[in-house]
Structure formats: structure tokens, C-alpha cells
N, C-alpha and C. Protein backbone atom coordinates (compact mmCIF):
# COMPACT_ATOMS: atom_id res chain seq x y z
N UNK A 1 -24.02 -7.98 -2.68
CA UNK A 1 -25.18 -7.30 -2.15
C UNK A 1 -24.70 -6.19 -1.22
N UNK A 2 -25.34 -4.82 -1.25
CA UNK A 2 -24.87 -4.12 -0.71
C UNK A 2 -26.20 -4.31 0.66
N UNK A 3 -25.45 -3.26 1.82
CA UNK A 3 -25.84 -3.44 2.91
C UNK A 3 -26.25 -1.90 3.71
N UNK A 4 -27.17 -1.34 3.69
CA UNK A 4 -27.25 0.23 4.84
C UNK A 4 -26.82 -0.25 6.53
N UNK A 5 -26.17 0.47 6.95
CA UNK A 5 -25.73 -0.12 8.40
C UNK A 5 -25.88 1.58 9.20
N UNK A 6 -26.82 1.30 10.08
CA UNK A 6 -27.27 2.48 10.86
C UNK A 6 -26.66 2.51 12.15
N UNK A 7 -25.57 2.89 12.13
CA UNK A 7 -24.75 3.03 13.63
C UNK A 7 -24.92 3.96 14.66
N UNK A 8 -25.22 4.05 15.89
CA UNK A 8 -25.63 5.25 16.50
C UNK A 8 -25.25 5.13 17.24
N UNK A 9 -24.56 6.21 17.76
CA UNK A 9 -23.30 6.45 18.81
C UNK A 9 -23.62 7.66 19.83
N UNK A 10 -22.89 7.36 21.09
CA UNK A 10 -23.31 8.23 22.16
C UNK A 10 -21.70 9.64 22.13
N UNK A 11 -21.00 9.49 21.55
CA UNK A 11 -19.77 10.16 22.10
C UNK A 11 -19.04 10.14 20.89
N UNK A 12 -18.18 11.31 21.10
CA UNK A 12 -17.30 11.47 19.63
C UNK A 12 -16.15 10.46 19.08
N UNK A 13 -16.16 9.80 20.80
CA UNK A 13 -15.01 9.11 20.95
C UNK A 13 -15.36 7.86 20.38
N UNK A 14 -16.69 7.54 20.27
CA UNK A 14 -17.19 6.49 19.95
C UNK A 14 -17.62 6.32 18.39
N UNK A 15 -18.15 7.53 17.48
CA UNK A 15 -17.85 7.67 16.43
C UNK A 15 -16.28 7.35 15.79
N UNK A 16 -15.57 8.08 16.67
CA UNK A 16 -13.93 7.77 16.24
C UNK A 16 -13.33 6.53 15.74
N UNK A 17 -14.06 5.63 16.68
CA UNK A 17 -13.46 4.09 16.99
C UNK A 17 -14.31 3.43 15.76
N UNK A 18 -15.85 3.26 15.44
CA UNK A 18 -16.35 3.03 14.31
C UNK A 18 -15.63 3.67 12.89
N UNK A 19 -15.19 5.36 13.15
CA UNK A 19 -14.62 5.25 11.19
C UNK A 19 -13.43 4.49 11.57
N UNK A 20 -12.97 4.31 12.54
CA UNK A 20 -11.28 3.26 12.41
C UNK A 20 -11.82 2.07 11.98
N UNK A 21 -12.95 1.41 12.34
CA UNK A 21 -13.51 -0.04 11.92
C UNK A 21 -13.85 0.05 10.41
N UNK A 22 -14.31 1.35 10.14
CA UNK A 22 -14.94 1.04 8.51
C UNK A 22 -13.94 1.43 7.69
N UNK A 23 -12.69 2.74 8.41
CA UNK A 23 -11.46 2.50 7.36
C UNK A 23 -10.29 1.31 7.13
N UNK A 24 -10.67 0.69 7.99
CA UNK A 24 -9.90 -1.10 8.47
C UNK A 24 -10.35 -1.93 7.85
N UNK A 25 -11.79 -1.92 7.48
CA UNK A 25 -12.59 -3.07 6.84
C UNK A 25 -12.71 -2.52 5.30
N UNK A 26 -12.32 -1.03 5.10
CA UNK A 26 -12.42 -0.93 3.58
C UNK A 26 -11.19 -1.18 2.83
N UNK A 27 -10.17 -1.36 3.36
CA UNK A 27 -9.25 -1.73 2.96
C UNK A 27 -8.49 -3.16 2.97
N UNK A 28 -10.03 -4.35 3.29
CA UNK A 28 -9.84 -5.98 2.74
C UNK A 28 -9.96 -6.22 1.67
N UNK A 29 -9.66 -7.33 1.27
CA UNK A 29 -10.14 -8.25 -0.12
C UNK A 29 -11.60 -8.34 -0.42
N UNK A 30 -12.20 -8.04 -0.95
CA UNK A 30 -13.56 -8.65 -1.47
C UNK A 30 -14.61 -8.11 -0.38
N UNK A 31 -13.76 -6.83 -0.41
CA UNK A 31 -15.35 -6.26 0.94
C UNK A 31 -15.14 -4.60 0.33
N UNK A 32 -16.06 -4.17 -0.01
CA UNK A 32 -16.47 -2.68 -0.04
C UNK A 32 -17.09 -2.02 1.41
N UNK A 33 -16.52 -0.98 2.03
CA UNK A 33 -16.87 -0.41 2.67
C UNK A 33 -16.42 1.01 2.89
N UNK A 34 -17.87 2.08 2.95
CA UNK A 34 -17.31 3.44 2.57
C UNK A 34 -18.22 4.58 3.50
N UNK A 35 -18.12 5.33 4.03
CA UNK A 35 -19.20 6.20 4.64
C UNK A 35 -19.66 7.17 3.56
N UNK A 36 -21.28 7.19 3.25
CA UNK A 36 -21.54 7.85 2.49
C UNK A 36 -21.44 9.46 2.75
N UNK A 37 -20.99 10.14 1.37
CA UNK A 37 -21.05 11.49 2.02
C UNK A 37 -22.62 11.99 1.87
N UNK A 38 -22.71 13.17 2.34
CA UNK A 38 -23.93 14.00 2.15
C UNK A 38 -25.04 13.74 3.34
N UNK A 39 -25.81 13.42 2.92
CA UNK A 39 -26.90 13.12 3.84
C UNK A 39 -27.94 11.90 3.82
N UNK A 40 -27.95 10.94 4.77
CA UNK A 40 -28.19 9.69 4.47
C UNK A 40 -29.97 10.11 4.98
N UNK A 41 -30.77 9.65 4.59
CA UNK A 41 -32.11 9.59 4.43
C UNK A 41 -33.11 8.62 4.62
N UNK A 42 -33.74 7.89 5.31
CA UNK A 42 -34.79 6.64 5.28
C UNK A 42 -36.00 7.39 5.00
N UNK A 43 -36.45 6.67 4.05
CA UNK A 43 -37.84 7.60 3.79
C UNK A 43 -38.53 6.20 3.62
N UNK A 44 -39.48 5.96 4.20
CA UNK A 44 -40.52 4.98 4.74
C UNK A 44 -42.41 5.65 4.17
N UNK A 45 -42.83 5.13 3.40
CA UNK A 45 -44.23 5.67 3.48
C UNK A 45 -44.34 6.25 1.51
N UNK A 46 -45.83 6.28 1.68
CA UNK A 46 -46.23 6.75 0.22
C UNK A 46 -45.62 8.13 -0.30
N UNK A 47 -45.92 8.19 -1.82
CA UNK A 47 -45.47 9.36 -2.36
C UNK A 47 -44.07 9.80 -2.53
N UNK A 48 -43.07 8.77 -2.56
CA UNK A 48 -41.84 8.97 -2.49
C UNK A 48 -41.41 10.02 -3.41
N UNK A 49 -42.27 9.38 -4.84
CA UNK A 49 -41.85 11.01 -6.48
C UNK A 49 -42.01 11.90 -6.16
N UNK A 50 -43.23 12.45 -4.98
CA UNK A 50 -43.08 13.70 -4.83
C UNK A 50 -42.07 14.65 -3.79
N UNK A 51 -41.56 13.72 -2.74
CA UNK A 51 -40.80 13.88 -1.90
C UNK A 51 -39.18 14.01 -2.63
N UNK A 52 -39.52 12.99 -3.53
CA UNK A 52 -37.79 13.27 -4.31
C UNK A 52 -37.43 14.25 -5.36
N UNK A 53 -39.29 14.64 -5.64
CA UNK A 53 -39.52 16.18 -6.57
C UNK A 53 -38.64 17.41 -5.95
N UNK A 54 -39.60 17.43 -4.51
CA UNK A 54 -39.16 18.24 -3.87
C UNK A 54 -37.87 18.38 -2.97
N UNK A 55 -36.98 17.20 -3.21
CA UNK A 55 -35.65 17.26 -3.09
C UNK A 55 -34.68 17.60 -3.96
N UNK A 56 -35.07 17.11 -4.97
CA UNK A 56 -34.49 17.52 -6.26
C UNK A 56 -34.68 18.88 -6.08
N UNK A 57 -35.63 19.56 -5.89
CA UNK A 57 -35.70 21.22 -5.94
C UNK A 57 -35.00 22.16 -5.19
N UNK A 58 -34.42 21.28 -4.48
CA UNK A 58 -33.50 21.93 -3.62
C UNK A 58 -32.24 21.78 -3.57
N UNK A 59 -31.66 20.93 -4.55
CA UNK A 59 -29.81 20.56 -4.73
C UNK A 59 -29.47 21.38 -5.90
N UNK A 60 -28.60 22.24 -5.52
CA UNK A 60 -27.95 22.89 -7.21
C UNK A 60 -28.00 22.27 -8.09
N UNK A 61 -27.91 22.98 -9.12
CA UNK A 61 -27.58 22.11 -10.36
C UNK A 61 -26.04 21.71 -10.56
N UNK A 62 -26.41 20.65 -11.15
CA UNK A 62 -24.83 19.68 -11.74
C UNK A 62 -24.37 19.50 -10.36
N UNK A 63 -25.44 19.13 -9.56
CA UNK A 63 -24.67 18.30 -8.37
C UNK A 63 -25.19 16.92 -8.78
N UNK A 64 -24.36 15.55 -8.06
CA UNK A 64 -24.17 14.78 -8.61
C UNK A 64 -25.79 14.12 -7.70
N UNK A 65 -26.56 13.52 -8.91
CA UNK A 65 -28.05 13.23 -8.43
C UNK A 65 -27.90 12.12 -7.43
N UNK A 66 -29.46 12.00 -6.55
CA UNK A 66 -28.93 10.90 -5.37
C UNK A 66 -28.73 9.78 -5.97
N UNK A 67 -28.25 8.84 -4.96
CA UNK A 67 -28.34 7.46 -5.20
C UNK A 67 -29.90 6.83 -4.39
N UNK A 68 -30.28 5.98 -4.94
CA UNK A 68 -31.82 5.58 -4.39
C UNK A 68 -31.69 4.21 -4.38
N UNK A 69 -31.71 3.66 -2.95
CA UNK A 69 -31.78 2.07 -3.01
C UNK A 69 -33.25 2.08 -2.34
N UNK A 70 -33.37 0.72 -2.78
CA UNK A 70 -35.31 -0.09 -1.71
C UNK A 70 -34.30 -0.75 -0.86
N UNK A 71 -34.63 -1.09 0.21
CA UNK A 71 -34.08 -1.75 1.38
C UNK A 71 -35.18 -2.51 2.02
N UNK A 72 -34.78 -4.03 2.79
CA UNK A 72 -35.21 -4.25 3.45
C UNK A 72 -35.06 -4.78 4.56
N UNK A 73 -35.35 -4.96 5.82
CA UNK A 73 -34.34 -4.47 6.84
C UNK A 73 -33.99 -6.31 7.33
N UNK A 74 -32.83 -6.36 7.47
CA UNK A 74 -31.87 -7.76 7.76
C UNK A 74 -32.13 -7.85 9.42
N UNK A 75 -32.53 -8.56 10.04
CA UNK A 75 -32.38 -8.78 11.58
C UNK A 75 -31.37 -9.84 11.80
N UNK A 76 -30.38 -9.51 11.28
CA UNK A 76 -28.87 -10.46 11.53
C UNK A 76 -28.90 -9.93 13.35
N UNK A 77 -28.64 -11.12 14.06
CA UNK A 77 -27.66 -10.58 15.28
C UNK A 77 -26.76 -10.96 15.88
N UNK A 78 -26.12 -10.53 16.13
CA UNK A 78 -24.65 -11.16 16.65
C UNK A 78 -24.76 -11.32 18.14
N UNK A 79 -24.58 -12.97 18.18
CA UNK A 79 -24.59 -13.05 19.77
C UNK A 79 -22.91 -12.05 20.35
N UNK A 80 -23.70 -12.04 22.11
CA UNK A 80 -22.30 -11.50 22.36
C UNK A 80 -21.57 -12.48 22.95
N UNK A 81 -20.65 -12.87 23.06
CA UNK A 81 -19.40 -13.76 23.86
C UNK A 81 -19.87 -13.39 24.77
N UNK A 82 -19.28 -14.62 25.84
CA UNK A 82 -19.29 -14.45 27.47
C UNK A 82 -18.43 -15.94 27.22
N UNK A 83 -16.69 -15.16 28.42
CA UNK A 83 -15.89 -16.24 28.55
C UNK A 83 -15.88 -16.46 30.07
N UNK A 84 -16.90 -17.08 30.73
CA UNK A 84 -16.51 -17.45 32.44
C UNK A 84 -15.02 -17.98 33.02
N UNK A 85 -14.66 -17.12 33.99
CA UNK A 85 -13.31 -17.45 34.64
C UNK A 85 -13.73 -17.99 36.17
N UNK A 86 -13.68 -19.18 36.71
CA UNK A 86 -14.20 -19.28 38.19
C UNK A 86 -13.03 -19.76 38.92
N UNK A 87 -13.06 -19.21 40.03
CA UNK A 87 -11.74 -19.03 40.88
C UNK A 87 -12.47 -19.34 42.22
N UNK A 88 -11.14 -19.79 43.29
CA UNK A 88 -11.98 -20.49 44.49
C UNK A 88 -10.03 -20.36 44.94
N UNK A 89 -10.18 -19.87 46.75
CA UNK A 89 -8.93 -19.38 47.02
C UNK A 89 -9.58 -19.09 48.72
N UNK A 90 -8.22 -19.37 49.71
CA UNK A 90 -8.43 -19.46 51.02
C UNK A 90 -7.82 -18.29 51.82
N UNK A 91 -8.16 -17.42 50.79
CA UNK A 91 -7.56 -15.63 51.21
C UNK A 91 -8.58 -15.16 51.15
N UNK A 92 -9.24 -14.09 52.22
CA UNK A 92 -10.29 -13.36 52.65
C UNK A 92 -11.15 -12.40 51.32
N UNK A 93 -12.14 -12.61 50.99
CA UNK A 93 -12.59 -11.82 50.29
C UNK A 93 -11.65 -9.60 50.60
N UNK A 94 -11.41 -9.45 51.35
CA UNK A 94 -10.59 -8.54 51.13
C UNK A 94 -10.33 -8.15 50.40
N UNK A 95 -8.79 -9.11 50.49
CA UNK A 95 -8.06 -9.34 49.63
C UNK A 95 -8.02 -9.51 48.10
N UNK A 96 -8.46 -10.50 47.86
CA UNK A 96 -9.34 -10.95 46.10
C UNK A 96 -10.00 -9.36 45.80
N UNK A 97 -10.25 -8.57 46.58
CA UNK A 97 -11.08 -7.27 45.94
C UNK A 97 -9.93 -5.96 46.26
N UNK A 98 -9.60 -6.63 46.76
CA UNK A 98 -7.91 -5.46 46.56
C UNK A 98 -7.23 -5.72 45.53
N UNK A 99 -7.25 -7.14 45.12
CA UNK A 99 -6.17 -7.54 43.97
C UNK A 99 -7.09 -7.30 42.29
N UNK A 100 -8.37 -7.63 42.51
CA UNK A 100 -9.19 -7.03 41.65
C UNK A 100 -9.19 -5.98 41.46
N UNK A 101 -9.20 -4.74 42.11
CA UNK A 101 -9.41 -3.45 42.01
C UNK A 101 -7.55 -2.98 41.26
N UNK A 102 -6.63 -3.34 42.16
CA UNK A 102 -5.64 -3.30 40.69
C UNK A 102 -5.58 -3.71 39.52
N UNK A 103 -5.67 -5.09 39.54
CA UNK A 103 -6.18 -5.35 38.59
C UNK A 103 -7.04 -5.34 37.17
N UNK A 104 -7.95 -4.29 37.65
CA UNK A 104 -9.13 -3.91 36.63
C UNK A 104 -8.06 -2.28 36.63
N UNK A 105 -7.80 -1.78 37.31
CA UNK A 105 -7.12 -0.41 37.09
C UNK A 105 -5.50 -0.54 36.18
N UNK A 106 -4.66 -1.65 36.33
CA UNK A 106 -4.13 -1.98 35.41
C UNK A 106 -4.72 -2.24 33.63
N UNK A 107 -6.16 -2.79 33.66
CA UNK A 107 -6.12 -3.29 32.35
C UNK A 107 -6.88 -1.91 32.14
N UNK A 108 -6.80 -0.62 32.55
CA UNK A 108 -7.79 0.51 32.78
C UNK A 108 -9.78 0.14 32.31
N UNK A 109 -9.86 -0.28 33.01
CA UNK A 109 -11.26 -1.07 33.11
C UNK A 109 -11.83 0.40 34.54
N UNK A 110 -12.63 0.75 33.31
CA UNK A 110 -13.37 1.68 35.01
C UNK A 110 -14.94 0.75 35.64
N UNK A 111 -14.99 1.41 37.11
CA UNK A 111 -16.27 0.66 37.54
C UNK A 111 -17.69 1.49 36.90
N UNK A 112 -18.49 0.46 36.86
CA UNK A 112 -19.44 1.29 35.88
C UNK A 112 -20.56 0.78 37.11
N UNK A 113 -20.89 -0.19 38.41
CA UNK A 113 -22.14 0.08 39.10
C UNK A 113 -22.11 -1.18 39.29
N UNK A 114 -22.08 -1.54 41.15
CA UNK A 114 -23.14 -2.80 41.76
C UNK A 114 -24.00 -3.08 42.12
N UNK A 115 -24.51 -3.89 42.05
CA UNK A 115 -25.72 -4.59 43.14
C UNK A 115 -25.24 -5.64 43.72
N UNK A 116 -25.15 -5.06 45.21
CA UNK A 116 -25.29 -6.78 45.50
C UNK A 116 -23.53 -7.40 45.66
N UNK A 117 -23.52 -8.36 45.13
CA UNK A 117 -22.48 -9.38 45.14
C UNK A 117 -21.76 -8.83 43.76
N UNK A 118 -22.40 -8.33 42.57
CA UNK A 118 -22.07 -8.19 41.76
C UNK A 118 -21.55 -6.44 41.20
N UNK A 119 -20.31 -6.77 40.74
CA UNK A 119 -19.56 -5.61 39.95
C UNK A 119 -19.07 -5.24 38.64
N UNK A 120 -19.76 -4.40 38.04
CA UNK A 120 -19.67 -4.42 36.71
C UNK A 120 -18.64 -3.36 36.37
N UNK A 121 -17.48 -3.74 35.16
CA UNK A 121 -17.19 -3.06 35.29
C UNK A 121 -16.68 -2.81 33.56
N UNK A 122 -15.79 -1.91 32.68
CA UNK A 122 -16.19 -1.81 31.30
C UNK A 122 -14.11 -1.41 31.15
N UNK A 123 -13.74 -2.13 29.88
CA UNK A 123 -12.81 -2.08 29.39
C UNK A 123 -12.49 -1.96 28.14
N UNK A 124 -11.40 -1.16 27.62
CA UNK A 124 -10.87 -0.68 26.28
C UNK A 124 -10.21 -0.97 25.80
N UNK A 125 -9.77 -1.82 24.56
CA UNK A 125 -8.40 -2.03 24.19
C UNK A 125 -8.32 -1.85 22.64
N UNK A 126 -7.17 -1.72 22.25
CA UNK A 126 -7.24 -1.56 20.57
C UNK A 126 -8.49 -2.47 19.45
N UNK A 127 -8.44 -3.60 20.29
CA UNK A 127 -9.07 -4.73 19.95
C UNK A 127 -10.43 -4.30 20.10
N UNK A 128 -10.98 -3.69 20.71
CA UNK A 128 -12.53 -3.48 21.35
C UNK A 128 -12.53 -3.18 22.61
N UNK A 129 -14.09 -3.72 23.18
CA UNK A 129 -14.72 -2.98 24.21
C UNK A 129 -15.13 -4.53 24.79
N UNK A 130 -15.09 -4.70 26.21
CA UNK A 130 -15.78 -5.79 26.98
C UNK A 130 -16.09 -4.89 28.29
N UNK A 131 -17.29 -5.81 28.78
CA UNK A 131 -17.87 -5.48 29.79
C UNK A 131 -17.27 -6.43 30.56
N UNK A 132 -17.15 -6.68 31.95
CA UNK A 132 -16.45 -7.54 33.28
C UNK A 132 -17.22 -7.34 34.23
N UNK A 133 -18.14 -8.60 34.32
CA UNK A 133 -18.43 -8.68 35.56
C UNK A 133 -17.99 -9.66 36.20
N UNK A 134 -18.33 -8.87 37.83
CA UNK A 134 -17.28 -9.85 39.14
C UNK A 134 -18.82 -10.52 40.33
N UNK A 135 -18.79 -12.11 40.47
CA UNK A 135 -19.51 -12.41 41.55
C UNK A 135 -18.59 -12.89 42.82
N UNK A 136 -18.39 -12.44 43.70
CA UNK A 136 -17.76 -12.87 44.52
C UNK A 136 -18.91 -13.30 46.12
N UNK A 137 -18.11 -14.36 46.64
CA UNK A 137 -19.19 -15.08 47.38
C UNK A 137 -18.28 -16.18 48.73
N UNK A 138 -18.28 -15.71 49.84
CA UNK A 138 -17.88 -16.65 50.70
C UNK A 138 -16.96 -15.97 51.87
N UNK A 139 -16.72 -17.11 52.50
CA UNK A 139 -16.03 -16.40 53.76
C UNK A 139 -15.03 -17.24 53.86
N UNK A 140 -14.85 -18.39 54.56
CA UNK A 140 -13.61 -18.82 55.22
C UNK A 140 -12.91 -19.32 53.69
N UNK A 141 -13.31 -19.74 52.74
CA UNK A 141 -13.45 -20.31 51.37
C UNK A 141 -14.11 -19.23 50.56
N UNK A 142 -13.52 -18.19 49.51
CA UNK A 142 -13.88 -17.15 48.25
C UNK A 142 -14.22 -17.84 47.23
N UNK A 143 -15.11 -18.13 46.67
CA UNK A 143 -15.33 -18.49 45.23
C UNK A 143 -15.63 -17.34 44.33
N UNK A 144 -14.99 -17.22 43.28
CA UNK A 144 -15.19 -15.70 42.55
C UNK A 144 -15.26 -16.22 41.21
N UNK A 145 -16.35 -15.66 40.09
CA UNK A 145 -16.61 -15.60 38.81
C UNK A 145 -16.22 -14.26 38.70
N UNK A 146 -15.17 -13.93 36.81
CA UNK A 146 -15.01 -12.79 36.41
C UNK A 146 -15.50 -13.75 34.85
N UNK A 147 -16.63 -12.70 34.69
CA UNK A 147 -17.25 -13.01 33.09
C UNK A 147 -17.24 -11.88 32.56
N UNK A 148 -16.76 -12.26 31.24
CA UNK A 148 -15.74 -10.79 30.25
C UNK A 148 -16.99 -11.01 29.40
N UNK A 149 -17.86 -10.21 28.89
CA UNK A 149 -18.63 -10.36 27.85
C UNK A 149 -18.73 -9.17 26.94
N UNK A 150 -18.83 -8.84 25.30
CA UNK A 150 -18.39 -8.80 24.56
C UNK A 150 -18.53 -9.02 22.84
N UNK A 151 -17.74 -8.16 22.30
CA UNK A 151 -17.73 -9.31 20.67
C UNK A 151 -16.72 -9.21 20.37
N UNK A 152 -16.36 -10.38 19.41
CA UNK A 152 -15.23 -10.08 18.58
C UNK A 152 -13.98 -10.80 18.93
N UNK A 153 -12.71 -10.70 18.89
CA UNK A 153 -12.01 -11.48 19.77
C UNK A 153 -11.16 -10.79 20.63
N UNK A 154 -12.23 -9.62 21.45
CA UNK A 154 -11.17 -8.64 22.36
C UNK A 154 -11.72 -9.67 23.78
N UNK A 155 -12.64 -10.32 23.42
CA UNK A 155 -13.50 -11.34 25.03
C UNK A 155 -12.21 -12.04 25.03
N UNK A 156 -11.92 -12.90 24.31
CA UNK A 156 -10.73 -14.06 24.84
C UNK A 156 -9.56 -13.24 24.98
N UNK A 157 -9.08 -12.10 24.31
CA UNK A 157 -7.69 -11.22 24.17
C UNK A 157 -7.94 -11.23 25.93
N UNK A 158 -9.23 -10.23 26.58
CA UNK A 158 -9.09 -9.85 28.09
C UNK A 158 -9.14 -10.84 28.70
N UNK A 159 -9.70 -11.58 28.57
CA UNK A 159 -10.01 -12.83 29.33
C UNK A 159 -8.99 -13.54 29.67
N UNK A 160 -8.21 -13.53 28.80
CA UNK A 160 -6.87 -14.33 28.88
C UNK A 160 -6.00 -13.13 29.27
N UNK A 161 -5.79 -12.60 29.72
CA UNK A 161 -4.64 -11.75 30.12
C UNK A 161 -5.23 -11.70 31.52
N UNK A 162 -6.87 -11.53 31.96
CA UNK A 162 -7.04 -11.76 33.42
C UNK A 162 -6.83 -13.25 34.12
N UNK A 163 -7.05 -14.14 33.32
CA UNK A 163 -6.80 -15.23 34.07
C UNK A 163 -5.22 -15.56 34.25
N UNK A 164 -4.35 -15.19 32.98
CA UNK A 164 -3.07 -15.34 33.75
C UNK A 164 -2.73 -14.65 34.80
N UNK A 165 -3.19 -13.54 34.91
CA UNK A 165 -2.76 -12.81 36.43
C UNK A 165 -3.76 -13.20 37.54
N UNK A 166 -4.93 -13.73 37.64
CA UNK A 166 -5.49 -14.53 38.73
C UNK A 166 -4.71 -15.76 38.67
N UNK A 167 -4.05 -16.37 38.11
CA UNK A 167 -3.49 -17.62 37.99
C UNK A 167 -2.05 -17.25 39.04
N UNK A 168 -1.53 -16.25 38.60
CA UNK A 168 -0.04 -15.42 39.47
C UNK A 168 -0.58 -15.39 40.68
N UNK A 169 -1.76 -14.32 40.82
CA UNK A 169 -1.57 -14.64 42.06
C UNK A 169 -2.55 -15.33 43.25
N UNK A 170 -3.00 -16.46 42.48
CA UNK A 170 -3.65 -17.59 43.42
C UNK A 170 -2.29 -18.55 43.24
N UNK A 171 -1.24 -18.63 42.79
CA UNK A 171 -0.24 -19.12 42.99
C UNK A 171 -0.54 -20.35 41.96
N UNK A 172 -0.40 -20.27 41.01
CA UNK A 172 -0.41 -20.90 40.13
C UNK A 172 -1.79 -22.20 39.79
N UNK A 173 -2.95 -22.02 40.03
CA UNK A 173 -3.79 -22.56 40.45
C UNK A 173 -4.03 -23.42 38.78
């Protein structure tokens, strides 16, 4: 069964990263995947013969005629991952946000906006894209959540590369 997949993207950079996904996935076993050329079209509503009259009237000749599928629309959705990391440590919130802030600048994770207790912040890797957020909470005693959320398996790839380095340096917790 074939499938229309309507992707809509904010940035070129972000187009970029999708044809790497659909030239990656067209080249599996038992999966077709191709970007159509020309001009993709949803036409919704009555009178389609005459609309495709008057398309037809407008493509040269001995160009190669459209392709015409009926579609109907799939509400598949993909949950997103969320891998919770909770940490608890007798070093000053400061600190924990000094070691965070390298931290997220090592895995180049930029800040994207807080409220509050909470810091969101967004990361890139070959693998994909996760979002990171940070709750941090306490005084004489820090308790800190970093929840990587996500699809795919770039959530556990980051996730696991932040908790071994919160693990370093809460000293092996």
C-alpha cells in the first residue's frame, strides 16, 4: 500500500535532514520510498474532470500524464519518548547549573526558554532531534529531573550519554 506523507518544514536545514531520511529509507529491503517530482496537489471537493481538464490544458504535450491516487487520510501517531533521569546531590544548586550549562553546550544543545524552575532546551545529533528539559528544586539537598523527549532512538542515544556524565560527576552515584 502506498502512502502520501505531507512533511512541512520551517528551514532549509530542516528540509535537508528529511531528504537524508527518505534517501536512507529508500534504500531498505521491502520499502519504496521516493520524493515525487513535479508538483504534488490535494484536490479535495467536486468536479475533479473538470479541474484535471483544465490541467491537462496546460502540460505540453508528450509530457508524461499525472499520476492520480484517492486517498484517505491515516491518523497513525507516533507517541514521543520521554526517558526521565532524576538526580539528588549535596552541592548547591549553583553548581548542578554550571555543570549543566557545560554540559548541554558540550552535547551542543542550545537554550530554547524558561519558566520558572524549568529549562528547556533542544539538541542535534546524526541520530535526530530531542528536546531536554531540566527541573531543578532545593537548597541544602538539589533534586534535579533531565527529561530528553523525542522519537526514535536518538531519546535513549542522549539520554544515555547525559546520565553517564551526571553519573561522573555526582561521583559515581
Amino acid at each position: 500500500m502506498q502512502h502520501l506523507l505531507i512533511l512541512d518544514y520551517k528551514t532549509d536545514a530542516e528540509r535537508k535532514r528529511i531528504d537524508y531520511t527518505i534517501d536512507k529509507w529508500g534504500g531498505k529491503n521491502n520499502v519504496s520510498v521516493s520524493k515525487p517530482k513535479g508538483v504534488v496537489v490535494l484536490y479535495e471537493g467536486d468536479n475533479l474532470p473538470e479541474f484535471l481538464e483544465d490541467v491537462y490544458s496546460r502540460i505540453e504535450s508528450g509530457a508524461t500524464p499525472p499520476k492520480i491516487y484517492s486517498l484517505e487520510k491515516n491518523e497513525t501517531q507516533i507517541k514521543k519518548k520521554v526517558r526521565r533521569l532524576e538526580f539528588r546531590t549535596s552541592r548547591s544548586v549553583e553548581i548542578v547549573e554550571n555543570f549543566l550549562n557545560y554540559l548541554f553546550a558540550k552535547q551542543s544543545a542550545t537554550f530554547e526558554f524558561s519558566d520558572g524552575k524549568r529549562k528547556v532546551y533542544s539538541a542535534r545529533t546524526r541520530k535526530g532531534q530531542v528536546q531536554i528539559v531540566v527541573y531543578i528544586e532545593g537548597d541544602a539537598e538539589v533534586n534535579f529531573v533531565i527529561s530528553v523527549e523525542g522519537y526514535g532512538e536518538v531519546v535513549d542515544f542522549v539520554a544515555g550519554r547525559l546520565d553517564e556524565e551526571m553519573k561522573v560527576f555526582l561521583g559515581g552515584v
